[in-house]
PDB file of N, CA and C in Angstrom:
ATOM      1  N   UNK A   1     -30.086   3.886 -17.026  1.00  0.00           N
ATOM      2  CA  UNK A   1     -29.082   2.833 -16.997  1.00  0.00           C
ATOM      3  C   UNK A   1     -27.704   3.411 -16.638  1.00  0.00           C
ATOM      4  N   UNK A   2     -27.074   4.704 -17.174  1.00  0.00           N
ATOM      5  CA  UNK A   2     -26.211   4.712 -17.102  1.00  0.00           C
ATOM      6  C   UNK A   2     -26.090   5.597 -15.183  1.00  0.00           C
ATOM      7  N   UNK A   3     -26.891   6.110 -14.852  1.00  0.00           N
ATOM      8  CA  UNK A   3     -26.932   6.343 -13.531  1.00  0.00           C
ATOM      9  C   UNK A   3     -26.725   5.373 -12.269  1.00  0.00           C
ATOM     10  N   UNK A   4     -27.285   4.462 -12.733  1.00  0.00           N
ATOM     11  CA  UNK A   4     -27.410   3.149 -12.100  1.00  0.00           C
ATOM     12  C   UNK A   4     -26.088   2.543 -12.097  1.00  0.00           C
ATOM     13  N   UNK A   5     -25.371   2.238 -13.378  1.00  0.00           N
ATOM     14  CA  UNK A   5     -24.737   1.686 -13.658  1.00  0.00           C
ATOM     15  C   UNK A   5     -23.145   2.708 -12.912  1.00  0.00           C
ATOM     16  N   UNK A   6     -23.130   3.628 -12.964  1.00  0.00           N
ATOM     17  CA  UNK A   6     -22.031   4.724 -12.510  1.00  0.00           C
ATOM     18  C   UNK A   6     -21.863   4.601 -10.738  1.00  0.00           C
ATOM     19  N   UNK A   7     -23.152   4.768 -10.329  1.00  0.00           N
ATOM     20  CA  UNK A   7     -23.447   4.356  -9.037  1.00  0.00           C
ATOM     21  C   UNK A   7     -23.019   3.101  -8.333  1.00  0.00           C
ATOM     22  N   UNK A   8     -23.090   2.121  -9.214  1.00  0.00           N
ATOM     23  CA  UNK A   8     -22.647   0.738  -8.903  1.00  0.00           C
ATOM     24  C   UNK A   8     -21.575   0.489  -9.149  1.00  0.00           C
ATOM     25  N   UNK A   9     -20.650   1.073 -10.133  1.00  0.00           N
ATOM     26  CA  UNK A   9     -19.521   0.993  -9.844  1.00  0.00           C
ATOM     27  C   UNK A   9     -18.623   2.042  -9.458  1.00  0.00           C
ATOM     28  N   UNK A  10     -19.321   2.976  -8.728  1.00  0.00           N
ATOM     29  CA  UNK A  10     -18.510   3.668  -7.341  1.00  0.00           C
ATOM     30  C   UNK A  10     -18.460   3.110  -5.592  1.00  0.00           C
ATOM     31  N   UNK A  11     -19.554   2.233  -6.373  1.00  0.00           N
ATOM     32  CA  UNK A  11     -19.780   1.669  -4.990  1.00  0.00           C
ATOM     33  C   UNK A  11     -18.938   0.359  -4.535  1.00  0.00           C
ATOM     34  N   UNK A  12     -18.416  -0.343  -5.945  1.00  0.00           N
ATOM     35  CA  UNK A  12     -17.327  -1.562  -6.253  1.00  0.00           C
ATOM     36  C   UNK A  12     -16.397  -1.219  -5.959  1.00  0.00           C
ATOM     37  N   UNK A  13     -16.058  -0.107  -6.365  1.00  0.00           N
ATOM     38  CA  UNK A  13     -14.559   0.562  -6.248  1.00  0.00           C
ATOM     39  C   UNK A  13     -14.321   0.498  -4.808  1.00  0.00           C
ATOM     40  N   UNK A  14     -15.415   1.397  -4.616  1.00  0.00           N
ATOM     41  CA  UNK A  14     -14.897   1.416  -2.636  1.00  0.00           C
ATOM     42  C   UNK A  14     -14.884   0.272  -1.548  1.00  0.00           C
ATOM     43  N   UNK A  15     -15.760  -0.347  -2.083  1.00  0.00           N
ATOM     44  CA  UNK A  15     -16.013  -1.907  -1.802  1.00  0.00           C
ATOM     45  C   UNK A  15     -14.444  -2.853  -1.704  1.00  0.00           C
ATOM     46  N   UNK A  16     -13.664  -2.147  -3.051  1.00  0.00           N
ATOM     47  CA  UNK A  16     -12.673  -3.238  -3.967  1.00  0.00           C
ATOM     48  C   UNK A  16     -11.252  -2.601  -2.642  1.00  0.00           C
ATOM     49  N   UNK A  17     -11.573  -0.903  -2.573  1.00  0.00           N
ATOM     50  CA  UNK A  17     -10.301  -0.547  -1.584  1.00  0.00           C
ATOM     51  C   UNK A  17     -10.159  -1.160   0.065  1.00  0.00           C
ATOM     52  N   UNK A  18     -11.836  -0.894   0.500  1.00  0.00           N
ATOM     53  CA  UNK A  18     -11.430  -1.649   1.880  1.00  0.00           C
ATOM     54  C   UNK A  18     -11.377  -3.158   2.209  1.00  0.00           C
ATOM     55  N   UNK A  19     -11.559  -4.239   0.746  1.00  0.00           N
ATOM     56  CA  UNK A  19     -11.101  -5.220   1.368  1.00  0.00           C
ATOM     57  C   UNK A  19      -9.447  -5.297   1.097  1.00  0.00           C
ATOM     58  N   UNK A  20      -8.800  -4.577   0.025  1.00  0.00           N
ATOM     59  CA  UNK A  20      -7.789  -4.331   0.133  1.00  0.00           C
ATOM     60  C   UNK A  20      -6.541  -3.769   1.270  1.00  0.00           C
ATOM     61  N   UNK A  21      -7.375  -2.925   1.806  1.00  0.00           N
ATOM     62  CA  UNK A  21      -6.790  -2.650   3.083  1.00  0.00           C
ATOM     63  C   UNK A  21      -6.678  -3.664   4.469  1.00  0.00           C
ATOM     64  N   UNK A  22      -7.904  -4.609   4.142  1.00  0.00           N
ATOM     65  CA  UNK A  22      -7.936  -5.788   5.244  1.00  0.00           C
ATOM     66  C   UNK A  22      -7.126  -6.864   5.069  1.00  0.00           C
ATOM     67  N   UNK A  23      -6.466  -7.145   3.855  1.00  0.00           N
ATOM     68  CA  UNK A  23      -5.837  -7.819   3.605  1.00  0.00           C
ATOM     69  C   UNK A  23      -4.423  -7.714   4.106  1.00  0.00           C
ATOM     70  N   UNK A  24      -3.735  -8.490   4.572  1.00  0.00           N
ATOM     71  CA  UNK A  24      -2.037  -8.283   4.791  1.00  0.00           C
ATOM     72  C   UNK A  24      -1.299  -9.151   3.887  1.00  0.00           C
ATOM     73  N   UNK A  25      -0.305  -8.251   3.542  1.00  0.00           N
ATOM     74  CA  UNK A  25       0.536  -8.732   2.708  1.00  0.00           C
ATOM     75  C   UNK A  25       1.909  -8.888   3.208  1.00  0.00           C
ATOM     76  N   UNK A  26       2.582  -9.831   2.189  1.00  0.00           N
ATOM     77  CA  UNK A  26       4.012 -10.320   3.093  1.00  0.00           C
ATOM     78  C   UNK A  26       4.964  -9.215   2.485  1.00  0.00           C
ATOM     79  N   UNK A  27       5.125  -8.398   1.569  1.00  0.00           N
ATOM     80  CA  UNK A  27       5.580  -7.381   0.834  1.00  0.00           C
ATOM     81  C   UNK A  27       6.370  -7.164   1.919  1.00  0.00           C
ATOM     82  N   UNK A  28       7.892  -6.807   1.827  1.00  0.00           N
ATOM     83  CA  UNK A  28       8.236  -5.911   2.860  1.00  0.00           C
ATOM     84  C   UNK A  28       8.060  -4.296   2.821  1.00  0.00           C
ATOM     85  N   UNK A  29       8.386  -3.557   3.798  1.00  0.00           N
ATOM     86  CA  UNK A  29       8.452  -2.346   4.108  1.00  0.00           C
ATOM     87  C   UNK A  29       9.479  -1.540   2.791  1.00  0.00           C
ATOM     88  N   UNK A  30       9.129  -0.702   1.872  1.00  0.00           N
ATOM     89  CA  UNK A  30      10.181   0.356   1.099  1.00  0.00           C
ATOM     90  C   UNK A  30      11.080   1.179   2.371  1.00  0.00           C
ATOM     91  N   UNK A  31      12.500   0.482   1.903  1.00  0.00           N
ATOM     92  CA  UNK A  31      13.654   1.377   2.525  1.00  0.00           C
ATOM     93  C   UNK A  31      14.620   2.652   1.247  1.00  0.00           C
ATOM     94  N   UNK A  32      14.131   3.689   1.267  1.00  0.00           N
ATOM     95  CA  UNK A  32      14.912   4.373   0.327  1.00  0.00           C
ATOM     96  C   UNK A  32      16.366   3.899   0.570  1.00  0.00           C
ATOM     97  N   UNK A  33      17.003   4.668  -0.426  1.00  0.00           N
ATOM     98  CA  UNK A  33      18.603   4.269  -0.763  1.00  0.00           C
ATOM     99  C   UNK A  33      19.411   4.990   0.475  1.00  0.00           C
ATOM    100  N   UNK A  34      18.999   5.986   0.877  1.00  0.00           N
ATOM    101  CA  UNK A  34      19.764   7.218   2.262  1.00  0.00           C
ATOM    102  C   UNK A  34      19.459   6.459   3.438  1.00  0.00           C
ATOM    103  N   UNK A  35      18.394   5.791   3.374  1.00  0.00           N
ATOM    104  CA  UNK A  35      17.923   5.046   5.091  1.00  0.00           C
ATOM    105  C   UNK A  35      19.165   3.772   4.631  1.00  0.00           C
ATOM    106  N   UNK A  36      19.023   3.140   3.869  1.00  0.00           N
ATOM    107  CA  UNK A  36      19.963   2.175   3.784  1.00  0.00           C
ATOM    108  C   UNK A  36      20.981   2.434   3.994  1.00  0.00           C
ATOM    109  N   UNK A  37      21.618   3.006   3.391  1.00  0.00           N
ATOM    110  CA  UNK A  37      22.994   3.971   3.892  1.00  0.00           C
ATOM    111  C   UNK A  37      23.559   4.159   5.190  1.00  0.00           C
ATOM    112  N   UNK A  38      21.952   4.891   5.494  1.00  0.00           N
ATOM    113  CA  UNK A  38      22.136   5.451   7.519  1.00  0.00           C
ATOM    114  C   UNK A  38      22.228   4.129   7.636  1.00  0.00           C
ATOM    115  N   UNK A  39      21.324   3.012   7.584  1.00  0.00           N
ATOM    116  CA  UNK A  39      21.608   1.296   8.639  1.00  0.00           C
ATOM    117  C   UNK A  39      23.000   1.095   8.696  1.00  0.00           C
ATOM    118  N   UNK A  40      23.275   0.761   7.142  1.00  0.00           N
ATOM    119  CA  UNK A  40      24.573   0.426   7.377  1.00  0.00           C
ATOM    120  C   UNK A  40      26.107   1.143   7.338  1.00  0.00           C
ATOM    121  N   UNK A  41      25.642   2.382   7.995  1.00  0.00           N
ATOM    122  CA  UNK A  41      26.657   3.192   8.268  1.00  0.00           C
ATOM    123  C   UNK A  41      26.652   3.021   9.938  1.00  0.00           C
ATOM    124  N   UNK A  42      25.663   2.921  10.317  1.00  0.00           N
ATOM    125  CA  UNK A  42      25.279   2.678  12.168  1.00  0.00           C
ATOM    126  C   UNK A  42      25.762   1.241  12.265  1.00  0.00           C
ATOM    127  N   UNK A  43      25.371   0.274  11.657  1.00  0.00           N
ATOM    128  CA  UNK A  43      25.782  -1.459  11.951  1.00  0.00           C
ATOM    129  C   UNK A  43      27.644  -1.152  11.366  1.00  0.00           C
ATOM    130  N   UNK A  44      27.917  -0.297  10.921  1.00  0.00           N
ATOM    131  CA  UNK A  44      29.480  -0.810  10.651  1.00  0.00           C
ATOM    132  C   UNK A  44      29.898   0.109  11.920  1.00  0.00           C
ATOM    133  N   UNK A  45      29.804   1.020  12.505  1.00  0.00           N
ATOM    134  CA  UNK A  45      30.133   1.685  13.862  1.00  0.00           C
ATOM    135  C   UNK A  45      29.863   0.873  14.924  1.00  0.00           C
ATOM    136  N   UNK A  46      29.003   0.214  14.903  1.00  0.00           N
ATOM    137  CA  UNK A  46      28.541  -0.411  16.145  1.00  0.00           C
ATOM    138  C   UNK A  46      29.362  -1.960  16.378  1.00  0.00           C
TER     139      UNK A  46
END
């Protein structure tokens, strides 16, 4: 049982990541605090 049972849920797991990956999400993109900085150090020059 417990072979079976370990097996089947390694196999969920991986199952559980690639529909995760097929999915799109509206989340935006992470901008660290220094890229922000650089934008709007370039948009106030420009």
């Amino acid at each position: 049982m417990n072979r079976k049972k370990k097996i089947n849920s390694i196999l969920k797991k991986k199952a559980k990541k690639a529909n995760a990956k097929l999915r799109i999400t509206n989340k935006p993109r992470y901008i660290s605090k220094a890229e922000r900085q650089a934008i709007a150090e370039q948009e106030s020059e420009s």
